[in-house]
PDB file of N, CA and C in Angstrom:
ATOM      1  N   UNK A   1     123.885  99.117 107.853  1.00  0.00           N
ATOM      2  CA  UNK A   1     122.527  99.585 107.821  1.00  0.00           C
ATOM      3  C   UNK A   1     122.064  99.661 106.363  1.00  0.00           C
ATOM      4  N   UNK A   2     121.109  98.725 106.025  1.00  0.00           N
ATOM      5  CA  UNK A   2     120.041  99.135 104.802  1.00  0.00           C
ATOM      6  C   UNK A   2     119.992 100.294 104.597  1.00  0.00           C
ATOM      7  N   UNK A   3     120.159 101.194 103.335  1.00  0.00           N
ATOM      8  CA  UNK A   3     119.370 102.527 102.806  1.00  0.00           C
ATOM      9  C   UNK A   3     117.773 102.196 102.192  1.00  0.00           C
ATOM     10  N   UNK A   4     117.116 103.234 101.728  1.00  0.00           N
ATOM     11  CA  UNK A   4     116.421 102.904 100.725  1.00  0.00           C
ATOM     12  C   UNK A   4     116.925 103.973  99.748  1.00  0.00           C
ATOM     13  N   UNK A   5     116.627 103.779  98.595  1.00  0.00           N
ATOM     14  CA  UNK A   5     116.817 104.540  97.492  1.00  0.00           C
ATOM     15  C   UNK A   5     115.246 104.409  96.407  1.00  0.00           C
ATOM     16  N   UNK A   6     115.194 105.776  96.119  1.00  0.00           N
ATOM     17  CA  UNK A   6     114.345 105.960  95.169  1.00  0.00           C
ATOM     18  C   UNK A   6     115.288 105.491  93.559  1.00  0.00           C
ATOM     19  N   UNK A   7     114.805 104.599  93.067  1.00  0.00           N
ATOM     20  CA  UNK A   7     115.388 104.565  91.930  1.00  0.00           C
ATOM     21  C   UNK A   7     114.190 104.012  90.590  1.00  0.00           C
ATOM     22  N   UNK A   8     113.932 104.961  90.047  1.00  0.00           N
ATOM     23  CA  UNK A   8     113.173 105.460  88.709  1.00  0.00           C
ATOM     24  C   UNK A   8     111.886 105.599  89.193  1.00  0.00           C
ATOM     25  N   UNK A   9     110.618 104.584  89.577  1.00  0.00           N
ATOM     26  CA  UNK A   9     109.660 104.853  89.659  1.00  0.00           C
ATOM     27  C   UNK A   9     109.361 104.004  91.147  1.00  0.00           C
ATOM     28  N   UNK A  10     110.384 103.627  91.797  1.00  0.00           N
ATOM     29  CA  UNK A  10     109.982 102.472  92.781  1.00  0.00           C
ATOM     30  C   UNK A  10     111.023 102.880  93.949  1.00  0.00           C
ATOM     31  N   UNK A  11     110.955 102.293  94.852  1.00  0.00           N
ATOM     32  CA  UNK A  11     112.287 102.354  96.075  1.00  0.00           C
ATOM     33  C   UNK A  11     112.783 101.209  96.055  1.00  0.00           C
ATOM     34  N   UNK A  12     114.277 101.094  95.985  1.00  0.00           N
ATOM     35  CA  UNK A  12     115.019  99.580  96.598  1.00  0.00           C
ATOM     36  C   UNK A  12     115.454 100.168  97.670  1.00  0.00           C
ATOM     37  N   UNK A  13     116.046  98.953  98.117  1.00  0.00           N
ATOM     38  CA  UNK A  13     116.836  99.018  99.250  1.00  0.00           C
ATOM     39  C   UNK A  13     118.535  98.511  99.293  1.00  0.00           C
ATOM     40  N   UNK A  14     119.530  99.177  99.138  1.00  0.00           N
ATOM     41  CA  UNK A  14     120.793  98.541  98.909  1.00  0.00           C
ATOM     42  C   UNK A  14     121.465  97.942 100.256  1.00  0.00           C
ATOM     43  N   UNK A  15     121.799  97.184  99.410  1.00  0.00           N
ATOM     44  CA  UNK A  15     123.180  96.781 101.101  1.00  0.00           C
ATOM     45  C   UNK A  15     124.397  97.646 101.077  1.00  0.00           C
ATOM     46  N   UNK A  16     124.569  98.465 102.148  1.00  0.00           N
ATOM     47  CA  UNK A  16     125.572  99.092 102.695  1.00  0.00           C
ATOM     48  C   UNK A  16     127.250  98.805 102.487  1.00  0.00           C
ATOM     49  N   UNK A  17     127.287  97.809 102.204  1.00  0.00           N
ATOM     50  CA  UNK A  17     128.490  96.850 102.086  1.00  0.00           C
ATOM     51  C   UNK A  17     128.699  96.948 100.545  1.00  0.00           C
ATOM     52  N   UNK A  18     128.130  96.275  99.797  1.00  0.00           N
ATOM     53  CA  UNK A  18     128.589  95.854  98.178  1.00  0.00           C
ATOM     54  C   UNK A  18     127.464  96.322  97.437  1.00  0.00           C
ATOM     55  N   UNK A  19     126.579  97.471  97.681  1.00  0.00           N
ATOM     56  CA  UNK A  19     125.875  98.393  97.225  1.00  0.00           C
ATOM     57  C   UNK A  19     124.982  97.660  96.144  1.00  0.00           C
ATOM     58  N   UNK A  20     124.703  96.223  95.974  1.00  0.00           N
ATOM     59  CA  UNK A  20     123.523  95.372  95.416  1.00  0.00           C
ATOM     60  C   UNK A  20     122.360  96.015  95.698  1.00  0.00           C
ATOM     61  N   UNK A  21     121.250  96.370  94.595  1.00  0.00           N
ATOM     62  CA  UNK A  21     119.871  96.699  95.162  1.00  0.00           C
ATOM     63  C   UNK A  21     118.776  96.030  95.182  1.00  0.00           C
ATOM     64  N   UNK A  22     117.979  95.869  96.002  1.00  0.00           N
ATOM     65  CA  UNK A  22     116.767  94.614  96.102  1.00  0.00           C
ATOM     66  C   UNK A  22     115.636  95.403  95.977  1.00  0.00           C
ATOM     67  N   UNK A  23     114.667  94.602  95.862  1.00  0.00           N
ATOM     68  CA  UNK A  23     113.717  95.222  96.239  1.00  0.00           C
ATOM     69  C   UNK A  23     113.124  95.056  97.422  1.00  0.00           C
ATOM     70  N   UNK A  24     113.120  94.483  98.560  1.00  0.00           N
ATOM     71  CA  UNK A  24     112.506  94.552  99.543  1.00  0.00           C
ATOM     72  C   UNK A  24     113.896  94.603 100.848  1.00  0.00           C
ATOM     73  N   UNK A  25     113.564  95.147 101.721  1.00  0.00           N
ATOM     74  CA  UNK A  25     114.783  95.578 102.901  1.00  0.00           C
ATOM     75  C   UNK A  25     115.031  94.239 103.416  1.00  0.00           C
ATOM     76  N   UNK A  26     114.103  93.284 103.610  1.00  0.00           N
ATOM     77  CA  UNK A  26     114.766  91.855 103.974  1.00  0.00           C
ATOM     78  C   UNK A  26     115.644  91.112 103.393  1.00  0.00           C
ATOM     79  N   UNK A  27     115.684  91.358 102.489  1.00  0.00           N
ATOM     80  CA  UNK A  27     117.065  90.903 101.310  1.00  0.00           C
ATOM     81  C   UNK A  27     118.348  91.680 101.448  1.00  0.00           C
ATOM     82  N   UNK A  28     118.055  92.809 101.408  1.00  0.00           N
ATOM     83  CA  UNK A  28     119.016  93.516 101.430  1.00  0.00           C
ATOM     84  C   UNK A  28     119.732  93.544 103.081  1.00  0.00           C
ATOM     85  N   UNK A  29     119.264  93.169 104.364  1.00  0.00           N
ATOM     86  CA  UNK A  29     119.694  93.129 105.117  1.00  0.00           C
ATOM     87  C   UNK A  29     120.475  91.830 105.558  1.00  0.00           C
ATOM     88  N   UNK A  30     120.200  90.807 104.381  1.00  0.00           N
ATOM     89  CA  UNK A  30     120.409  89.494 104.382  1.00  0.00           C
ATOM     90  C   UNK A  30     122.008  89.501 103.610  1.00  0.00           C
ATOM     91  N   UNK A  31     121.970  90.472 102.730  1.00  0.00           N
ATOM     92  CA  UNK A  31     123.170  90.576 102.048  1.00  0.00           C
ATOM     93  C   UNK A  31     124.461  91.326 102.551  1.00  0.00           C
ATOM     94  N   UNK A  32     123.426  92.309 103.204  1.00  0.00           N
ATOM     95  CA  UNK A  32     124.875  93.251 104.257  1.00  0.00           C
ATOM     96  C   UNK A  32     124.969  92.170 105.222  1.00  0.00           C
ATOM     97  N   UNK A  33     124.522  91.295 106.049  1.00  0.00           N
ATOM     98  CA  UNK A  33     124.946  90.506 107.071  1.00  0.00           C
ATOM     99  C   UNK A  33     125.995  89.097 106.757  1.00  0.00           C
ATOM    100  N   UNK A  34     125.350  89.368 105.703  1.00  0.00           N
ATOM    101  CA  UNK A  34     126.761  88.010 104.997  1.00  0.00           C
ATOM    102  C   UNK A  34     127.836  88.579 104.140  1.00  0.00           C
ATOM    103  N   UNK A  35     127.938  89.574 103.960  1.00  0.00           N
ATOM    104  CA  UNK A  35     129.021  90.515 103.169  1.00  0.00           C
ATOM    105  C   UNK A  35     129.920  91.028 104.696  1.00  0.00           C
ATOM    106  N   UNK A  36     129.378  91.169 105.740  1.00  0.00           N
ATOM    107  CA  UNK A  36     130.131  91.869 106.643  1.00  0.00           C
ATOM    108  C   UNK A  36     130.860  90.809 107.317  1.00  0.00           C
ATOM    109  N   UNK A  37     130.233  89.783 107.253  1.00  0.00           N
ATOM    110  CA  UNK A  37     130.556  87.753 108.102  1.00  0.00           C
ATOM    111  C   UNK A  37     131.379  87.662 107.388  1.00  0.00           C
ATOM    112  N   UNK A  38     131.451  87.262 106.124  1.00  0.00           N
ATOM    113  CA  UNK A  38     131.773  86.670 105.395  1.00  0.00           C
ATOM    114  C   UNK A  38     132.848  87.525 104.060  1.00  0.00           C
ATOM    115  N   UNK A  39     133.178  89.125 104.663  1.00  0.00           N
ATOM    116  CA  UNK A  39     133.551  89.539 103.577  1.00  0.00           C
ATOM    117  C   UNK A  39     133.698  88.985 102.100  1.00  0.00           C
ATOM    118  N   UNK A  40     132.431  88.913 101.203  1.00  0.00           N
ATOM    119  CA  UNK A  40     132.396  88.605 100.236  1.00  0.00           C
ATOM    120  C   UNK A  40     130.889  88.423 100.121  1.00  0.00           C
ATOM    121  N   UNK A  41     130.296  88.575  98.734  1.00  0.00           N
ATOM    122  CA  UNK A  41     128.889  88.122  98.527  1.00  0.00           C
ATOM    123  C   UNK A  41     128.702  87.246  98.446  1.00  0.00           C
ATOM    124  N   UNK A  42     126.911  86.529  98.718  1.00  0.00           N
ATOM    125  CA  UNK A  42     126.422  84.965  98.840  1.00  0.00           C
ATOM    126  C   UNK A  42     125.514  85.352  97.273  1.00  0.00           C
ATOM    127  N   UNK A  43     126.231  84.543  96.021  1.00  0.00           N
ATOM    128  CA  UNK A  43     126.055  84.393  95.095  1.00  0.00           C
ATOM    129  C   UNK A  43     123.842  84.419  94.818  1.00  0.00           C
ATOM    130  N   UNK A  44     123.829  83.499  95.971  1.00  0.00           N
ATOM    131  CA  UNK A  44     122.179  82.976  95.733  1.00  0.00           C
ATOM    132  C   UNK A  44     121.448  84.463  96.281  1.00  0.00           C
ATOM    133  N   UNK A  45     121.745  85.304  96.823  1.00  0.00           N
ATOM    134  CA  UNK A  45     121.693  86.658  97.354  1.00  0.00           C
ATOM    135  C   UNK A  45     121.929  87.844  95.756  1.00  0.00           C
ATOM    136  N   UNK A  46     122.723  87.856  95.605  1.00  0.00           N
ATOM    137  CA  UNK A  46     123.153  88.311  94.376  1.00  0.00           C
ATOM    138  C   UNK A  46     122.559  88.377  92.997  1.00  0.00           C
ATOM    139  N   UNK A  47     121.965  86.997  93.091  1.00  0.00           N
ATOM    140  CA  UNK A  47     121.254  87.046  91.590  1.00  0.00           C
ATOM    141  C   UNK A  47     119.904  87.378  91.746  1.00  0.00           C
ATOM    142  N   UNK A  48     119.140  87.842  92.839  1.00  0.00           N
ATOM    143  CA  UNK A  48     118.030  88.187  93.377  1.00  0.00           C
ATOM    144  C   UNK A  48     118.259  89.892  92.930  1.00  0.00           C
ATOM    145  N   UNK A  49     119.384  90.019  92.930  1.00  0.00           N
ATOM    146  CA  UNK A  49     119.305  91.791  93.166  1.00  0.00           C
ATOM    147  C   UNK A  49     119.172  92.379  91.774  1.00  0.00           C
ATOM    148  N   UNK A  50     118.838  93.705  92.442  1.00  0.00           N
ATOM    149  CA  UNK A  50     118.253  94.213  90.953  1.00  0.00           C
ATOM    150  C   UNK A  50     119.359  95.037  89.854  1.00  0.00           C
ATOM    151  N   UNK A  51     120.020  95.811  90.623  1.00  0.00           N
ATOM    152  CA  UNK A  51     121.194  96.312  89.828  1.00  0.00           C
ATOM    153  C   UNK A  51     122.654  96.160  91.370  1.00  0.00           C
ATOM    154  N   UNK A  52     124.023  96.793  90.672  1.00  0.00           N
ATOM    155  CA  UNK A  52     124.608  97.457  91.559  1.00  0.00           C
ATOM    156  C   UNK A  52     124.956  98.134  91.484  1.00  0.00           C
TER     157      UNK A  52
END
């Protein structure tokens, strides 16, 4: 499950799995679903994110 997090002046949304933060929950649900498949991150997913 996506969180959101308030972080500084904005909300992300992290993936549950490898705690990457996006900014929008569709990404981030894109990243927990291939981190949980695939135990491991999808690189092109990854460089989208904002911190971890």
């Amino acid at each position: 499950m996506v969180s959101s997090k308030v972080w500084g002046d904005k909300t992300v949304f992290a993936c549950d799995e490898c705690g990457f933060k996006y900014a929008d929950a569709e990404t981030a649900k894109e990243c927990e679903n291939f981190c949980k498949t695939h135990n491991a991150c999808n690189p092109k997913l990854t460089a989208l994110a904002l911190a971890r």
